[in-house]
C-alpha atoms as a PDB file:
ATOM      1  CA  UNK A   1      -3.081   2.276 -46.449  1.00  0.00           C
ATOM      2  CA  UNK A   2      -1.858   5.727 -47.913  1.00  0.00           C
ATOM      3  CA  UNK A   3      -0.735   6.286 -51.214  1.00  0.00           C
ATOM      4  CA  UNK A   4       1.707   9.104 -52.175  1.00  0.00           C
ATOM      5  CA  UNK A   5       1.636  10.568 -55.576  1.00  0.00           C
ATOM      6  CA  UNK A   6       4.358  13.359 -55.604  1.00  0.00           C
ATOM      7  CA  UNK A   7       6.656  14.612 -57.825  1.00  0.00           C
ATOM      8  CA  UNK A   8      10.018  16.194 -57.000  1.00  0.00           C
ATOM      9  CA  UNK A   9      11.804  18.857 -58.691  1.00  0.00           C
ATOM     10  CA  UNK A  10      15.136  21.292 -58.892  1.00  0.00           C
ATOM     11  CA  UNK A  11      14.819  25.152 -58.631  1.00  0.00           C
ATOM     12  CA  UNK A  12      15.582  27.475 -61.347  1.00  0.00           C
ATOM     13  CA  UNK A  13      15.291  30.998 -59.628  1.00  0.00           C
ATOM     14  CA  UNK A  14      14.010  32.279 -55.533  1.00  0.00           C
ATOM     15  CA  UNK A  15      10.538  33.368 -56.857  1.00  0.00           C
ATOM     16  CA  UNK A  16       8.675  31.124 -54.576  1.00  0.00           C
ATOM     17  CA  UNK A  17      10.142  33.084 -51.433  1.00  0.00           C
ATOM     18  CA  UNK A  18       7.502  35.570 -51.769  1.00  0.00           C
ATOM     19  CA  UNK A  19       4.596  33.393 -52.037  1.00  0.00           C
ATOM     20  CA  UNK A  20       6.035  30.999 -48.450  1.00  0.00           C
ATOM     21  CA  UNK A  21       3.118  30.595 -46.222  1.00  0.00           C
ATOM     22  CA  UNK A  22       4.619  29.143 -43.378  1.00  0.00           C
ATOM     23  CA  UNK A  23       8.434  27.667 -42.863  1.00  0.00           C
ATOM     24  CA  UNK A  24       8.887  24.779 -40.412  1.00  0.00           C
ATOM     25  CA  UNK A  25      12.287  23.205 -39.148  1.00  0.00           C
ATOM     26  CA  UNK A  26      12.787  19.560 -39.573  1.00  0.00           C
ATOM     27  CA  UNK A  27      15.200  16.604 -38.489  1.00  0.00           C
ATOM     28  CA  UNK A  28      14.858  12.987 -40.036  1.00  0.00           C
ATOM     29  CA  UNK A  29      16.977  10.100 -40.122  1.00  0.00           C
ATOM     30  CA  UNK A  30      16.334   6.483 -41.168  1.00  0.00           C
ATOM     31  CA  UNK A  31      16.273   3.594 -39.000  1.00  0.00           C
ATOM     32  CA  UNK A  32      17.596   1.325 -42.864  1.00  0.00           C
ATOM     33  CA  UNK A  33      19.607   2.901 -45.399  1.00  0.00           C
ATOM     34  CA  UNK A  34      19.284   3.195 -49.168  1.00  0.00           C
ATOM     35  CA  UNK A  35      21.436  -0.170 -49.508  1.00  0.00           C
ATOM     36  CA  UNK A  36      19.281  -2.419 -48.055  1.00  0.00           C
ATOM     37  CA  UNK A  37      16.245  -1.124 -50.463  1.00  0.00           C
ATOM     38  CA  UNK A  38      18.783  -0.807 -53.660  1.00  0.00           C
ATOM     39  CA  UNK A  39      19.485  -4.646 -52.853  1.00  0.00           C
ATOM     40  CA  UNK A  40      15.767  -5.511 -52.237  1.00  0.00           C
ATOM     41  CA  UNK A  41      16.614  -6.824 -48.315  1.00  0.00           C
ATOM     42  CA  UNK A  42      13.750  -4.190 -47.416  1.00  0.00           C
ATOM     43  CA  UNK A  43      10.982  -3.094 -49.423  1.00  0.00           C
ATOM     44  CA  UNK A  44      10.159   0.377 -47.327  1.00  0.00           C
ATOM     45  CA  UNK A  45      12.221   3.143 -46.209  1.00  0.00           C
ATOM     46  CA  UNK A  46      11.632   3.475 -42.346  1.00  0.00           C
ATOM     47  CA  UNK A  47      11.785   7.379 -41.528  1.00  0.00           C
ATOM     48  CA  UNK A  48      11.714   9.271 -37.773  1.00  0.00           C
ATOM     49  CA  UNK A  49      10.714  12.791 -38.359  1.00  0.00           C
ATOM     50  CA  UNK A  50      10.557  15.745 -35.658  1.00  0.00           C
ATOM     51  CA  UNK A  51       8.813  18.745 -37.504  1.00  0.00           C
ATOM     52  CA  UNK A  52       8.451  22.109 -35.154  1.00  0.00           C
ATOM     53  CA  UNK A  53       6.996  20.346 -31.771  1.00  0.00           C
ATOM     54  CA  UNK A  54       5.543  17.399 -33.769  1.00  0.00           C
ATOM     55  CA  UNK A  55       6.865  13.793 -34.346  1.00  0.00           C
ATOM     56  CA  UNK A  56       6.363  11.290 -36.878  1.00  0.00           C
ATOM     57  CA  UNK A  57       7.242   7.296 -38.221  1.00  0.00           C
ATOM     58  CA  UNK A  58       6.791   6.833 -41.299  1.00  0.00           C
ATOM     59  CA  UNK A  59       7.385   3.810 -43.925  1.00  0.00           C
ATOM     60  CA  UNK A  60       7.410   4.604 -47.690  1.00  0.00           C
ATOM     61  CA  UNK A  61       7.564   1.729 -50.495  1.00  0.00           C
ATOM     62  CA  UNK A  62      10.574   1.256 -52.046  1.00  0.00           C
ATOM     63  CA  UNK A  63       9.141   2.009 -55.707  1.00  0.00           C
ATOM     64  CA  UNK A  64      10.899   4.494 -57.633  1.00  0.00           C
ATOM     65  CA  UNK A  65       9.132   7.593 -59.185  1.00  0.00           C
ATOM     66  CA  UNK A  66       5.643   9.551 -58.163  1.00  0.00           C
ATOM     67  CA  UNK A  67       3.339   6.817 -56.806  1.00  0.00           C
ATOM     68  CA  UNK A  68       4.643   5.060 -53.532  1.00  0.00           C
ATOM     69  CA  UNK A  69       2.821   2.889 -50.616  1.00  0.00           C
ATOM     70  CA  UNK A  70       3.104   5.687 -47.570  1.00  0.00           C
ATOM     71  CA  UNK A  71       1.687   4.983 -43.835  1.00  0.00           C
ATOM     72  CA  UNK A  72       2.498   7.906 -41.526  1.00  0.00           C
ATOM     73  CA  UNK A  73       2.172   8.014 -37.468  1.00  0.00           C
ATOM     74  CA  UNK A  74       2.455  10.621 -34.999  1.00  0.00           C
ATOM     75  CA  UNK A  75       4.684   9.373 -32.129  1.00  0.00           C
ATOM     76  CA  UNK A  76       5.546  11.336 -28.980  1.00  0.00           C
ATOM     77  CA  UNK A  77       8.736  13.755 -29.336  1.00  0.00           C
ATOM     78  CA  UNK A  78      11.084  11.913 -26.700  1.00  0.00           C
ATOM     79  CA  UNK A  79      10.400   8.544 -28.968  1.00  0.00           C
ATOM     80  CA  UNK A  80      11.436  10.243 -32.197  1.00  0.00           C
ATOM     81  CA  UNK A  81      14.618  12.085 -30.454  1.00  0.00           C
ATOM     82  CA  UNK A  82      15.325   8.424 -29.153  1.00  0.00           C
ATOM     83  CA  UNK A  83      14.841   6.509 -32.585  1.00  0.00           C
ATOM     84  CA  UNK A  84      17.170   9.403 -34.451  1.00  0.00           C
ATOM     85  CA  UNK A  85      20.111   8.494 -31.929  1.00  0.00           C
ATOM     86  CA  UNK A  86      19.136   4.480 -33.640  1.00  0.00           C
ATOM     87  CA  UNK A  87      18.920   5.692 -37.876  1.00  0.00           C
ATOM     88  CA  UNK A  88      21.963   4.898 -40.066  1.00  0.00           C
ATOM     89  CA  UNK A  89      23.739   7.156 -41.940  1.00  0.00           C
ATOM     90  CA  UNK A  90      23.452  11.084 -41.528  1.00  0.00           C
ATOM     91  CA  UNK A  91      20.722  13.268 -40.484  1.00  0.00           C
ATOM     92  CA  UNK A  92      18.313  15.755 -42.376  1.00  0.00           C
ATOM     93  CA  UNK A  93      18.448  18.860 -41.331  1.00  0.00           C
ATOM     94  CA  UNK A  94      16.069  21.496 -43.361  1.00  0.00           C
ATOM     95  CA  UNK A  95      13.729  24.101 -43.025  1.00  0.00           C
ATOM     96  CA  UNK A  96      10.372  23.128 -45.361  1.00  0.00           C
ATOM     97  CA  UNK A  97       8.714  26.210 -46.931  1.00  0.00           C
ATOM     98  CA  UNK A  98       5.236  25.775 -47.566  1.00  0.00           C
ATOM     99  CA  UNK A  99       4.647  27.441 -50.880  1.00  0.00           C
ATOM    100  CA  UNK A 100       1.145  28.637 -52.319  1.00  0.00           C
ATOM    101  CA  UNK A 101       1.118  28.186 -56.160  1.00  0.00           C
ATOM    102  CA  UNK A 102      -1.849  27.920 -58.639  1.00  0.00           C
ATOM    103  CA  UNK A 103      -4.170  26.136 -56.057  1.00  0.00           C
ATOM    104  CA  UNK A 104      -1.754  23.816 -54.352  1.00  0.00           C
ATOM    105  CA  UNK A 105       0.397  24.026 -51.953  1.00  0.00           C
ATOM    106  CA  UNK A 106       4.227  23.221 -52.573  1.00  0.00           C
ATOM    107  CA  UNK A 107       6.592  22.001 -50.555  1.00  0.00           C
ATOM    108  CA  UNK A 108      10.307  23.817 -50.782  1.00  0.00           C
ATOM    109  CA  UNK A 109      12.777  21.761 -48.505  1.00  0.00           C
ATOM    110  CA  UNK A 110      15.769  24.127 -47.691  1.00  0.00           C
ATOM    111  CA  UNK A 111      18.381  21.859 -46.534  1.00  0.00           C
ATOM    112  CA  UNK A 112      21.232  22.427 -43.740  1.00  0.00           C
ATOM    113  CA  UNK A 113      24.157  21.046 -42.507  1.00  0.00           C
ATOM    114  CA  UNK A 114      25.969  18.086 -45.342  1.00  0.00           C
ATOM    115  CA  UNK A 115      23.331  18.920 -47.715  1.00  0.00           C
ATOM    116  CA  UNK A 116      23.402  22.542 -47.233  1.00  0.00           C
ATOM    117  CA  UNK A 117      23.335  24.279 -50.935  1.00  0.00           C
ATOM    118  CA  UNK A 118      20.145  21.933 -51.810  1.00  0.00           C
ATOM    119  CA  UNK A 119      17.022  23.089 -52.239  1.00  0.00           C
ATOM    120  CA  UNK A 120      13.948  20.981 -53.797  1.00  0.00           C
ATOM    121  CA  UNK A 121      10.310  21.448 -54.146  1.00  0.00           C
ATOM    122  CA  UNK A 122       7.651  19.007 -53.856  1.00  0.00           C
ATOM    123  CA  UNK A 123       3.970  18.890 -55.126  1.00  0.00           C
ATOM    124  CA  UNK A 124       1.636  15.906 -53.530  1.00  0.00           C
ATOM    125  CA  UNK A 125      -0.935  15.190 -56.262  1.00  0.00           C
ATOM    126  CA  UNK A 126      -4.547  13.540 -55.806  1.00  0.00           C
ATOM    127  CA  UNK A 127      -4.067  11.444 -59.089  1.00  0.00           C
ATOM    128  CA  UNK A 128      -0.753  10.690 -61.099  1.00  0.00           C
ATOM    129  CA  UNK A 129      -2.488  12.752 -64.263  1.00  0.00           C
ATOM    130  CA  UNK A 130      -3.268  15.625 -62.137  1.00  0.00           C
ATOM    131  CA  UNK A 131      -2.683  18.799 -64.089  1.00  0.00           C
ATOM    132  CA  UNK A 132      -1.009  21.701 -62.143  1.00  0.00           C
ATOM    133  CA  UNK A 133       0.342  25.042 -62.635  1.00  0.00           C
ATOM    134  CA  UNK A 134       4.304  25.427 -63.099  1.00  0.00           C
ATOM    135  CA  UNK A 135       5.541  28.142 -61.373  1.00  0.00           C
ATOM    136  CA  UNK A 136       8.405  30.176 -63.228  1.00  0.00           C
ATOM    137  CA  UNK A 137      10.628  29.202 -60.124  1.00  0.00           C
ATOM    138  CA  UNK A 138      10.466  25.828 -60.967  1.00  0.00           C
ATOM    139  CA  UNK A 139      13.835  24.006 -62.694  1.00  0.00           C
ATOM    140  CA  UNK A 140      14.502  19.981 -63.879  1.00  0.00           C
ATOM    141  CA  UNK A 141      11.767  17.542 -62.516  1.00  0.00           C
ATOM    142  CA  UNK A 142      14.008  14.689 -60.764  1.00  0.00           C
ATOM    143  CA  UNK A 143      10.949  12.603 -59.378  1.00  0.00           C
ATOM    144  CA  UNK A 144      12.684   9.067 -60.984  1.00  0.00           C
ATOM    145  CA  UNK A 145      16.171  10.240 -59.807  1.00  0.00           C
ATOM    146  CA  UNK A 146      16.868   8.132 -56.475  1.00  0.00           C
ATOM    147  CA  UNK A 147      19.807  10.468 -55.103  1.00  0.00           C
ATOM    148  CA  UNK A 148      17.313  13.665 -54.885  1.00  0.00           C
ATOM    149  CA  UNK A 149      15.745  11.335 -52.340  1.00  0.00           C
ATOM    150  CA  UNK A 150      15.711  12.166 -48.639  1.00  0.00           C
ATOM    151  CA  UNK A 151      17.035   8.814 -47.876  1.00  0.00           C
ATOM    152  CA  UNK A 152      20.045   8.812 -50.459  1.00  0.00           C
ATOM    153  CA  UNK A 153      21.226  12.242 -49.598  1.00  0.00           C
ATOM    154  CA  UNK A 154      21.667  10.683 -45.417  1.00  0.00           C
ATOM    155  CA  UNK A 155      23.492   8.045 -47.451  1.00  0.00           C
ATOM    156  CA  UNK A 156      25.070  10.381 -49.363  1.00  0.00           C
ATOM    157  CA  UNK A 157      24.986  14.172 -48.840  1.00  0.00           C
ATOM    158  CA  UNK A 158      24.707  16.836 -51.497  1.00  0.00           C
ATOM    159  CA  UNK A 159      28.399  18.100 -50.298  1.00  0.00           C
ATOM    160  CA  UNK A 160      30.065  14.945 -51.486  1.00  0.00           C
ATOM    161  CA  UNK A 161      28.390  15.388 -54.788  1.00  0.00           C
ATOM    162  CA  UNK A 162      30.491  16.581 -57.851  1.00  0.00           C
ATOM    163  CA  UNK A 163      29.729  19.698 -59.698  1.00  0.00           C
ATOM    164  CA  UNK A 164      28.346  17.605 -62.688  1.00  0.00           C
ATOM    165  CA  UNK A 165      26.497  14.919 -59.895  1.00  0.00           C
ATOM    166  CA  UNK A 166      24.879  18.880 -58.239  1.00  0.00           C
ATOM    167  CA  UNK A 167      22.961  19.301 -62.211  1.00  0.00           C
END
């Protein structure tokens, strides 16, 4: 069993640009949709992910916040592109920037189509205490804020958010 200890946050400025190591384009949908976790009829998220000529499943626990259950698993291509025709709700479209900063390596998602406008970084952490360096780029840490989550914005994309819901 994996565990995932990452924290999620809003950018204040496009300083990271210069530091991107490598950009890849990715498409995920969800096979359940934030209702069924919000109403505790599921206890994971179930996500299909193609990233460049890769392919993923992966569950998540439904736990709110840094520290979540995660199992991950490389499928074949053709089954992902199959299972995203099956997900509810809308697809993720973004391009993930892979960011070097202070001795880890963030993760800026860029996102496209209903969400575009929305751009997030993410830091995976060993421990939940880890320290870490924050970059100047970095804005409002939204890691216990479920609708920055991948799974509420195919529920509910960033361009159906209010100006006040977008701070």
């Amino acid at each position: 069993m994996g565990i995932e200890i990452e924290r999620k946050f809003l950018l204040a400025g496009d300083g990271w640009r210069a530091s991107v190591i490598r950009s890849v384009r990715m498409a995920q949908g969800y096979i359940n949709d934030m209702a069924a976790l919000r109403d505790g009829r599921q206890n994971a998220s179930v996500r299909v992910r193609i990233a460049g000529d890769a392919a993923f499943l992966n569950l998540k626990s439904r736990e709110a916040g840094h520290t979540r259950q995660e199992f991950d698993y490389p499928i074949p291509v053709a089954d992902a592109e199959a299972l995203l025709a099956l997900c509810v709700g809308g697809r993720i479209d973004k391009l993930r920037h892979y960011v070097g900063h202070g001795g880890h390596t963030w993760e800026v998602d860029e996102f496209a189509g209903d969400n575009a406008g929305l751009l997030v970084a993410e830091l995976e952490l060993a421990c939940a205490d880890e320290a870490f360096d924050r970059p100047a780029w970095l804005g409002r840490e939204v890691t216990d804020e479920t609708r920055w989550y991948n799974l509420a914005l195919a529920e509910r994309p960033y361009s159906r958010w209010n100006a006040q819901e977008k701070n």
